[in-house]
Protein backbone atom coordinates (compact mmCIF):
# COMPACT_ATOMS: atom_id res chain seq x y z
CA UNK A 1 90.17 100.59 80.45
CA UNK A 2 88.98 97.33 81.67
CA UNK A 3 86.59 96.60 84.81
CA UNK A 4 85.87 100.36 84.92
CA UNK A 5 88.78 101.46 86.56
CA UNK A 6 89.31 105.31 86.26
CA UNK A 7 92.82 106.66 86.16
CA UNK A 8 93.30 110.04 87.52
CA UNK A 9 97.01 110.59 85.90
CA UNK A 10 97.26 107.52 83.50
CA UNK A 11 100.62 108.63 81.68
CA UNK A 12 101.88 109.07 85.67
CA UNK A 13 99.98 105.55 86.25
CA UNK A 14 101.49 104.20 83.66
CA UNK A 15 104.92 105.42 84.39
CA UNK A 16 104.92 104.21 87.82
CA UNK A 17 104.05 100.91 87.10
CA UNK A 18 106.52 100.35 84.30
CA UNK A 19 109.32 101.90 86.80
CA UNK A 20 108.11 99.76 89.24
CA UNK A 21 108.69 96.98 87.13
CA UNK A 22 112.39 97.42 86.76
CA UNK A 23 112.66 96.28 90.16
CA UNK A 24 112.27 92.85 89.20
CA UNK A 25 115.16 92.82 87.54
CA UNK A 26 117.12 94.73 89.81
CA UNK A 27 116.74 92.05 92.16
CA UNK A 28 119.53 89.56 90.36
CA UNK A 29 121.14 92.38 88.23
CA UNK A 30 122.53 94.70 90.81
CA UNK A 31 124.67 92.14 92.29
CA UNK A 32 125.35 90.00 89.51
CA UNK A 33 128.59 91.78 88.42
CA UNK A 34 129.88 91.64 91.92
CA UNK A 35 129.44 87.85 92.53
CA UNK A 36 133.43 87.09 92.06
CA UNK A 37 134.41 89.65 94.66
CA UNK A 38 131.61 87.95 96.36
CA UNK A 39 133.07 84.73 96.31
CA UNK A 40 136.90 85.78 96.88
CA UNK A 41 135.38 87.98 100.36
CA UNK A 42 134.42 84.52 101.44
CA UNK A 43 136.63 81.84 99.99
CA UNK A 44 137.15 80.05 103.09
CA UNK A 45 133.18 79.52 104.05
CA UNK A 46 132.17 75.91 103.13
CA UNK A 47 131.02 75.46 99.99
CA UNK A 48 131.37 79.09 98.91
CA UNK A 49 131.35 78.46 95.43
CA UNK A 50 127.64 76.89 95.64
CA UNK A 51 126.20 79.68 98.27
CA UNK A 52 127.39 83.00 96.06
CA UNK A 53 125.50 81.49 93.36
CA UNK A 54 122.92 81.54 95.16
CA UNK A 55 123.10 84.83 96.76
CA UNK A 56 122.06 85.95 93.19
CA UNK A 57 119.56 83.36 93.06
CA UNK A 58 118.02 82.58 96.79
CA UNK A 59 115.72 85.47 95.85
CA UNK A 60 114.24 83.28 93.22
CA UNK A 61 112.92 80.56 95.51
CA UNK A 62 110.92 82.64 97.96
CA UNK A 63 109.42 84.47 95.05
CA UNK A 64 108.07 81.16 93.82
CA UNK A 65 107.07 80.18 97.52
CA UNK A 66 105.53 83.35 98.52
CA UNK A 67 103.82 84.05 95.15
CA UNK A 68 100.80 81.84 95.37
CA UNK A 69 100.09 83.20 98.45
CA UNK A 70 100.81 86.81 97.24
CA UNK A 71 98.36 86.38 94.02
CA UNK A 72 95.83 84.62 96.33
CA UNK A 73 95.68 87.98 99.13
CA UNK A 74 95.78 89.92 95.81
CA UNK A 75 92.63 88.81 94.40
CA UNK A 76 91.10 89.04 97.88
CA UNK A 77 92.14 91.90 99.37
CA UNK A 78 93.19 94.37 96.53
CA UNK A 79 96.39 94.82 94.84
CA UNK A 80 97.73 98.49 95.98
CA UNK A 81 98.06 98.55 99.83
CA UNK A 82 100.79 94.77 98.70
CA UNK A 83 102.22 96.54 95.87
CA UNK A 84 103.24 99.46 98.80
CA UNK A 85 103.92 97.56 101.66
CA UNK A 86 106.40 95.08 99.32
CA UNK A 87 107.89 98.42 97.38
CA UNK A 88 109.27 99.28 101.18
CA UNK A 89 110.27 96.03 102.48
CA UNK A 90 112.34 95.56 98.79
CA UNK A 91 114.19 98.32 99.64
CA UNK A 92 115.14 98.00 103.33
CA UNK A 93 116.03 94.21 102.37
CA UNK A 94 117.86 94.92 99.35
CA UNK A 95 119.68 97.52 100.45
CA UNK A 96 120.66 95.13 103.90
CA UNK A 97 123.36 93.37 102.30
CA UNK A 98 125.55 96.63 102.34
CA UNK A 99 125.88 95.89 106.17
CA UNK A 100 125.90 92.44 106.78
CA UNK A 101 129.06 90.47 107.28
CA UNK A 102 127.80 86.94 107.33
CA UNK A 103 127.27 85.05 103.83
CA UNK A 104 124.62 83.31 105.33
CA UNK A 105 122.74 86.56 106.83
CA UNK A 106 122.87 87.75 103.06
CA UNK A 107 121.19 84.75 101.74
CA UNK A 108 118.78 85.13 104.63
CA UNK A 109 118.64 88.80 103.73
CA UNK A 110 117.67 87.47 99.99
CA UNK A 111 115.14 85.31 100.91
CA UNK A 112 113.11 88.36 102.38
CA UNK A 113 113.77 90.57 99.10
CA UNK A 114 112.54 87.12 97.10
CA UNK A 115 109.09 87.98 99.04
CA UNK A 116 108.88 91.89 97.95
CA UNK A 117 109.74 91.04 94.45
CA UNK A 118 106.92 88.63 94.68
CA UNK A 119 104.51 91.59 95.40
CA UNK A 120 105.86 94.02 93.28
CA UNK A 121 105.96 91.18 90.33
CA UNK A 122 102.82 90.43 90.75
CA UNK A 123 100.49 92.92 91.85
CA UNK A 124 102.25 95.02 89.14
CA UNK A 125 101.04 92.87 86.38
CA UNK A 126 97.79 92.31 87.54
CA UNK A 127 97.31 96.01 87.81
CA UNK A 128 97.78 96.19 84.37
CA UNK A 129 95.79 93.97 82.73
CA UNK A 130 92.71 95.24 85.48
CA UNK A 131 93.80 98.51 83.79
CA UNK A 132 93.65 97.86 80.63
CA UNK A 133 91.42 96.05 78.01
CA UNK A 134 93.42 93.61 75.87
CA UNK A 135 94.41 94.93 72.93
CA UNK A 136 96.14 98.39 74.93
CA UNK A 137 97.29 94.90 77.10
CA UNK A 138 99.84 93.50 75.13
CA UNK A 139 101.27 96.83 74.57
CA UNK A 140 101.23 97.67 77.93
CA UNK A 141 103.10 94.10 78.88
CA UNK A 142 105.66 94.85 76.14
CA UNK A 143 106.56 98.02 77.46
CA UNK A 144 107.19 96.33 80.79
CA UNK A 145 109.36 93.78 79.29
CA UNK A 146 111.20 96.40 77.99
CA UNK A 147 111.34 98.79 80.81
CA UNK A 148 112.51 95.57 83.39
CA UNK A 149 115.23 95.37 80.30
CA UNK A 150 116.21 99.34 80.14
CA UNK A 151 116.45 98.51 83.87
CA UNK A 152 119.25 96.35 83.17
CA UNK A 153 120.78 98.04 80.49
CA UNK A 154 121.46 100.79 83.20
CA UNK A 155 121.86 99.09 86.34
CA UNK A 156 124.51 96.60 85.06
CA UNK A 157 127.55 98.63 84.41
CA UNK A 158 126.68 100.94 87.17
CA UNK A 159 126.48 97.92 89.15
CA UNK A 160 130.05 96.97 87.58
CA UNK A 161 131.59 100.06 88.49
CA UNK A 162 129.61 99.65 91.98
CA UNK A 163 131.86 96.45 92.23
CA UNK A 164 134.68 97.34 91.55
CA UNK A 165 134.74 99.86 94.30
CA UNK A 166 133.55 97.30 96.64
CA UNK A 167 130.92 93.96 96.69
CA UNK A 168 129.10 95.97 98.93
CA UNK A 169 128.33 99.06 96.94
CA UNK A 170 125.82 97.28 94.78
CA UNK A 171 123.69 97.09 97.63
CA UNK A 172 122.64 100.25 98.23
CA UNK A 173 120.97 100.29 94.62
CA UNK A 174 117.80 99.17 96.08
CA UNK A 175 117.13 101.66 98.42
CA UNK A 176 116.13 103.74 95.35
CA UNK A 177 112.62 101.81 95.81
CA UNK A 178 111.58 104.49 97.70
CA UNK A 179 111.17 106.53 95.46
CA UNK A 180 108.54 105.23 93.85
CA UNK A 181 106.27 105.58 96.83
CA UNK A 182 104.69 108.72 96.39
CA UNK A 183 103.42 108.43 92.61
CA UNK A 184 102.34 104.45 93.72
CA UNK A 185 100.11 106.64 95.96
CA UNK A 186 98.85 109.11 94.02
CA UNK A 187 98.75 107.65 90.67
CA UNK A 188 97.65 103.71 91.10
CA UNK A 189 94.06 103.72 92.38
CA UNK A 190 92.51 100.01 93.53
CA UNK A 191 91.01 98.06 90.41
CA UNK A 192 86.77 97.93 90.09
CA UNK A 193 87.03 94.12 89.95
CA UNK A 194 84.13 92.60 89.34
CA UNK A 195 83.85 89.54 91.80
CA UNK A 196 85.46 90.69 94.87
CA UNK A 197 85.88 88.26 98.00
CA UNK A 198 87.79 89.98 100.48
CA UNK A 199 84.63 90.61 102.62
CA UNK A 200 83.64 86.83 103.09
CA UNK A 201 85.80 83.77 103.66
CA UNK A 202 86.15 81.36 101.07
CA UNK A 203 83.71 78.36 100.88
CA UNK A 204 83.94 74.64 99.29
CA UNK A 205 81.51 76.18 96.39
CA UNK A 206 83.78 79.18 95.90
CA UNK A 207 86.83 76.50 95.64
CA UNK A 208 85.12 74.44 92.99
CA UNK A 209 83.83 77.56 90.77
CA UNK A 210 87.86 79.00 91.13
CA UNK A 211 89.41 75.82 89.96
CA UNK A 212 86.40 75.54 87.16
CA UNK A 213 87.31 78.80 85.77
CA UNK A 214 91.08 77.50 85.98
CA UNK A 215 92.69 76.24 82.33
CA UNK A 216 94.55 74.23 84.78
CA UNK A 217 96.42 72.48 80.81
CA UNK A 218 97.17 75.62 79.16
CA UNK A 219 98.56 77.02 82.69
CA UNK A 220 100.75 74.11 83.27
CA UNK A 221 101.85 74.31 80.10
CA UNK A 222 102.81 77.93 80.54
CA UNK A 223 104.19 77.62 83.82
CA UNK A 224 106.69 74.92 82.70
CA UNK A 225 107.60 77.10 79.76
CA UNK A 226 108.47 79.71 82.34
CA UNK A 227 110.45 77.29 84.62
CA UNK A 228 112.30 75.52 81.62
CA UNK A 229 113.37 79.05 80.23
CA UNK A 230 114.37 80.52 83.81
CA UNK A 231 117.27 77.62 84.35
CA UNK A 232 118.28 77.99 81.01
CA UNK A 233 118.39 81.83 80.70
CA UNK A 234 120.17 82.39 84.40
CA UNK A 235 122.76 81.01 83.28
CA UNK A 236 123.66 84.22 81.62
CA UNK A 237 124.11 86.11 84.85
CA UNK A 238 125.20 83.54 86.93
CA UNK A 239 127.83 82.03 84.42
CA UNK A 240 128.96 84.59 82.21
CA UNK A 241 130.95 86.51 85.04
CA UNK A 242 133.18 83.94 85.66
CA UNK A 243 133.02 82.81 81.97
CA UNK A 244 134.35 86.53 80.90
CA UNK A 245 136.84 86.56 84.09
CA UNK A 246 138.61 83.07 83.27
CA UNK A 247 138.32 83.60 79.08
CA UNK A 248 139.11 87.24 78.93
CA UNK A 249 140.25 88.57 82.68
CA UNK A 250 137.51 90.64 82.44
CA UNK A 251 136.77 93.46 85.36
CA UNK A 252 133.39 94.35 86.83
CA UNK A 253 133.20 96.94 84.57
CA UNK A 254 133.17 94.79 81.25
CA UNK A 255 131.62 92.13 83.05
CA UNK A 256 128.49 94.25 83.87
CA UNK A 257 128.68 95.92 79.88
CA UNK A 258 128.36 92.64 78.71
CA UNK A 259 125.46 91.51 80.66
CA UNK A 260 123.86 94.58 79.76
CA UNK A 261 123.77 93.97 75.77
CA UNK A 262 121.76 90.76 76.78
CA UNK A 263 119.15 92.95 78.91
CA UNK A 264 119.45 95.58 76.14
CA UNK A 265 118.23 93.35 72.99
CA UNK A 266 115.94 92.32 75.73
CA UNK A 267 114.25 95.40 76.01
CA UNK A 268 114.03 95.70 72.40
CA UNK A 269 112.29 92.61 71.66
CA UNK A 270 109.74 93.50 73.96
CA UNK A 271 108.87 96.82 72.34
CA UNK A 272 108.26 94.58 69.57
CA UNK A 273 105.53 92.30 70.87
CA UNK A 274 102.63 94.16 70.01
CA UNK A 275 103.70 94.06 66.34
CA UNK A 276 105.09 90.91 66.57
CA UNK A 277 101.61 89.18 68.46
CA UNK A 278 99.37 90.64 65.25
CA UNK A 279 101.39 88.01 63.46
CA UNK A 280 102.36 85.37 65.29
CA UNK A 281 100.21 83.15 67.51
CA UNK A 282 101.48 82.93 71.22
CA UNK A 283 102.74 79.06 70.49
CA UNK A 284 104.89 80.76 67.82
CA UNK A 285 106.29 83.17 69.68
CA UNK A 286 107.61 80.83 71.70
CA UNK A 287 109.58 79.28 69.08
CA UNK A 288 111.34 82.56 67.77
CA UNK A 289 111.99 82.80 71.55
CA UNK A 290 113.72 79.10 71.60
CA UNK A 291 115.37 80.60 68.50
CA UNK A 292 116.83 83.26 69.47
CA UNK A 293 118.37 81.86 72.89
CA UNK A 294 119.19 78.80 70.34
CA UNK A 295 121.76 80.70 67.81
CA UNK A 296 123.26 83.12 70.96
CA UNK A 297 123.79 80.28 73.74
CA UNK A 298 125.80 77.98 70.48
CA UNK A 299 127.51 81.37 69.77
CA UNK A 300 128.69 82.36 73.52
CA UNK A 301 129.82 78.19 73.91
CA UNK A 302 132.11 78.66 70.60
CA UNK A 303 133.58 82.37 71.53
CA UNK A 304 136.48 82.89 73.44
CA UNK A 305 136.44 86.88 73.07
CA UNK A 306 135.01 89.55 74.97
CA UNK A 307 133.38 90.92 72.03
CA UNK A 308 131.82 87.55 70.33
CA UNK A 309 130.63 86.69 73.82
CA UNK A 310 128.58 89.54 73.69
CA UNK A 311 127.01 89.00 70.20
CA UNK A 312 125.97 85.68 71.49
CA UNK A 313 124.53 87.38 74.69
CA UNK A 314 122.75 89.96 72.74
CA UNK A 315 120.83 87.34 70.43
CA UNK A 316 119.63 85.38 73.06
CA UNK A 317 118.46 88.46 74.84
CA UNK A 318 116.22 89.14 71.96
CA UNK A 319 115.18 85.75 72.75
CA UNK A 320 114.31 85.93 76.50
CA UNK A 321 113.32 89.17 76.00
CA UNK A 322 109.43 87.62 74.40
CA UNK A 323 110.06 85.27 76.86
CA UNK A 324 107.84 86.99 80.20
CA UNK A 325 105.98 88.96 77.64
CA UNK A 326 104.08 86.38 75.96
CA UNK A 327 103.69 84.48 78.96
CA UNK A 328 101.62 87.55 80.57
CA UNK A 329 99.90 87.80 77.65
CA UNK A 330 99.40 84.04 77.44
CA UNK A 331 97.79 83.82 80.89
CA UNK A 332 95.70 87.46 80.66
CA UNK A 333 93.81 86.22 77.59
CA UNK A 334 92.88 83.10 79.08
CA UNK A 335 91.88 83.20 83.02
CA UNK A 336 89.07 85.84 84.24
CA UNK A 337 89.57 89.20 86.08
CA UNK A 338 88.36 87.09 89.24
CA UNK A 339 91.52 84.55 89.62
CA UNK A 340 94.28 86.27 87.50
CA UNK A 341 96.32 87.47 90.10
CA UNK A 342 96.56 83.79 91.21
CA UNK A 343 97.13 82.80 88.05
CA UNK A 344 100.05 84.98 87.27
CA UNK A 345 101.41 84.40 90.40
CA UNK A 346 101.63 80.61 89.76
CA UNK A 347 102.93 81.57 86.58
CA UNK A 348 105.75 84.25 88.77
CA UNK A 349 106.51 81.40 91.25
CA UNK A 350 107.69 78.97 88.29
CA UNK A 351 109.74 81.56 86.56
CA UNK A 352 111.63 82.48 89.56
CA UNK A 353 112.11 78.95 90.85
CA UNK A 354 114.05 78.45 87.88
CA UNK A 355 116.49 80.90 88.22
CA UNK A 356 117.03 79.33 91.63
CA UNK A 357 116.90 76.19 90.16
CA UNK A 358 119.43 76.92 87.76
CA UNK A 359 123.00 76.52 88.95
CA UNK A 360 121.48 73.91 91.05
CA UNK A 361 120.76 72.39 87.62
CA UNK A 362 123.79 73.52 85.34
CA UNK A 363 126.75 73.93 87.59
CA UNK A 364 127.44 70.48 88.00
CA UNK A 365 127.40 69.62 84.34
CA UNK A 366 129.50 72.78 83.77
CA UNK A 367 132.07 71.58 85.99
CA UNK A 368 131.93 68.09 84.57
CA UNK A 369 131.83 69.54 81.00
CA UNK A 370 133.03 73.51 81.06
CA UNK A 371 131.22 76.03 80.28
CA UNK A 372 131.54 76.74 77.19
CA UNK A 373 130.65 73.10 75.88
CA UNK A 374 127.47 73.62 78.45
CA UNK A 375 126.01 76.58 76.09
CA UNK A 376 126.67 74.69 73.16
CA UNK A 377 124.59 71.68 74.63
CA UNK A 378 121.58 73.66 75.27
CA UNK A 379 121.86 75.68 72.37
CA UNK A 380 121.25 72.73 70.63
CA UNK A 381 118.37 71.62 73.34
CA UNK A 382 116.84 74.88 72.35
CA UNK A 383 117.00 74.42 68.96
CA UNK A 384 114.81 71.54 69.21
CA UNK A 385 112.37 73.39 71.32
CA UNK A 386 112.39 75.54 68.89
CA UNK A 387 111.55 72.95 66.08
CA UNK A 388 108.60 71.62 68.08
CA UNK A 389 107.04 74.75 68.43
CA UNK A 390 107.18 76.02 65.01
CA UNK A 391 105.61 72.25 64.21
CA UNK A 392 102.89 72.68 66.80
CA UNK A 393 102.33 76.44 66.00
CA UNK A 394 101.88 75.63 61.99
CA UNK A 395 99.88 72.68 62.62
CA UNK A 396 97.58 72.62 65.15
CA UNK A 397 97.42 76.04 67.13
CA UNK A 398 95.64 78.83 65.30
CA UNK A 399 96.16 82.22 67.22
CA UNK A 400 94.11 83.33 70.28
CA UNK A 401 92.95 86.11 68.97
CA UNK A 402 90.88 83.92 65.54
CA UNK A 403 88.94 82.18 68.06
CA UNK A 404 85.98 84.16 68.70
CA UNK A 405 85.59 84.63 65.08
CA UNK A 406 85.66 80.85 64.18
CA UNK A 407 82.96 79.93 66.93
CA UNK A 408 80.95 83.28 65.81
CA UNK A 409 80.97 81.33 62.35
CA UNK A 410 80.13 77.92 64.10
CA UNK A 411 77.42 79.47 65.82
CA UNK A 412 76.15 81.02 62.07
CA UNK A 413 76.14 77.93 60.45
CA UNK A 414 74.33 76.43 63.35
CA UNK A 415 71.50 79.16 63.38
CA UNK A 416 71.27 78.24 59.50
């Protein structure tokens, strides 16, 4: 354990926080198949075409405005009473759209559920690395990669057949929040943090020794890492349903099975972090992650079956599946007990600005170029990412987890 944190049930406490991580991706996934019923119940609202996309993605942009804030009351206050207060407002606003007749009360129904994920995401993640010391971390992380992954790998054909019985069905998937309620009680006790600041209000000197304790570099590079790979990997969910219903005619059903091979190889790349961290610094995971998502966007742009499609979408999902993983990781092993929750939240507010970001960013280029030609263009721009990486990773970036040994040899030599 880390921070001397006791847990009473840990397998429970463990369970309840990976469950509670599949409601991340239940935010975008449950209503992802239904998004051209969506847009056919309201053709004849102005610029429909835009607003359904972002019924799957308006969520995304008040996660990344409410997250700061989120991580900030975490640190302060404690992370349990947010994570249950969010788990219940996630549900009710979720579960709203089932009701609401208005496009634009949905996407104002979204932007609430953006701010619940935003406390789930992130109070869920920083209970775990307060829980746990950092080897049992990146385990821990990589089961919650694949658990928000197994998430989809369920909740996207149910949410398929959901569709095609009506848009609306899909909705009521969230209410299953609740759920989760009693074991968050009973199983998730508050963190022993070391430095905590909820009983005093925050001075100039308390500013300066947060933003000292801030890699303010490595997190900006991490943040943009999430942001870049967001707009680039929501283009699976918000693309691929129309791609498979021009291409193939394909129903909700299929539409949703496809999507879920992508969450699927996901999840399975995220069991595999642990292993795949003993080898690999956290620089090169990010190029097997460019990789990946390289060979399976080229492979999606160049299909024109149902079944190829979903090759292509089950590579990259190995891909994006280290993607959130590492990134955790990344900013656990370098920010203090004291400001990670901000930290990961920073990190939570750039990921989830790019998938709102992201058919702001790709639909006009899709529409100027089609689709398919669009995932061969950035399978190619992630092949290069991928190249740089693998550079800088060989070069210049020894792993993390070397470091204390070299400066324990540094420090040898210098006693000598």
């Amino acid at each position: 354990m880390s921070g001397g944190t006791e847990l009473p049930r840990p397998r429970l406490a463990q369970g309840t926080l990976l469950l509670a991580s599949m409601l991340t991706i239940m935010a975008g996934a449950t209503i992802s198949p239904a998004l051209p019923a969506i847009q056919r119940e309201f053709a004849t609202a102005p610029n429909a075409g835009v607003l359904v996309g972002l019924v799957l993605t308006m969520h995304g942009l008040f996660i990344a405005v409410g997250s700061p804030i989120i991580g900030a009351l975490a640190d302060r206050y404690g992370r349990r009473w947010l994570l249950l207060v969010s788990t219940v407002v996630y549900a009710l606003a979720g579960g709203s759209g089932f009701v609401l007749d208005s496009l634009l009360a949905i996407l104002a129904s979204r932007a609430v559920l953006g701010l619940a994920v935003a406390g789930v995401m992130v109070t869920v993640t920083a209970l775990i690395t307060d829980y746990y010391d950092e080897n049992r971390r990146d385990t821990i992380l990589g089961r919650q990669g694949a658990f928000m992954s197994i998430g989809g790998v369920v909740l996207l054909p149910l949410a398929g057949m959901l569709a095609d019985i009506g848009w609306r069905v899909p909705f009521l998937v969230y209410t299953v929040a609740v759920a989760l309620l009693p074991a968050m009680v009973f199983a998730l006790p508050e963190p022993n943090r070391r430095e905590p600041t909820g009983d005093r209000p925050m001075s100039l000197d308390d500013l300066r020794q947060t933003l000292a304790v801030f890699p303010l570099r490595t997190l900006g590079l991490i943040a943009a890492l999430g942001l870049v790979g967001q707009i680039i990997f929501y283009m699976i969910p918000v693309q691929i349903p129309f791609y498979l219903e021009t291409q193939a005619g394909a129903s909700g059903t299929v539409i949703g099975a496809a999507l879920a091979a992508s969450t699927g190889a996901g999840g399975v790349a995220s069991l595999l972090y642990g292993r795949i961290r003993r080898s690999l610094s956290m620089i090169g995971i990010v190029a097997l992650t460019f990789g990946f998502m390289s060979i399976g966007y080229t492979a999606i742009g160049v299909s024109r079956t149902v079944p190829s499609v979903v090759v292509g979408l089950a590579i990259a999902g190995a891909g994006s599946g280290f993607l959130l993983t590492n990134l955790n990781a990344w900013i656990a092993a370098v920010t203090p007990e004291s400001v990670r929750g901000r930290a990961l939240s920073a990190l939570t507010s750039a990921f989830f600005l790019g998938q709102f970001l992201s058919p702001l960013v790709v639909q006009p280029v899709s529409d100027s170029l089609g689709l398919g030609t669009t995932f061969v263009g950035v399978g190619l721009l992630l092949a290069g990412g991928a190249t740089v990486f693998a550079f800088v990773s060989v070069s210049v970036t020894p792993p993390p987890k070397s470091e204390p040994a070299v400066q324990q040899q540094v420090d040898d030599r210098t006693a000598d």
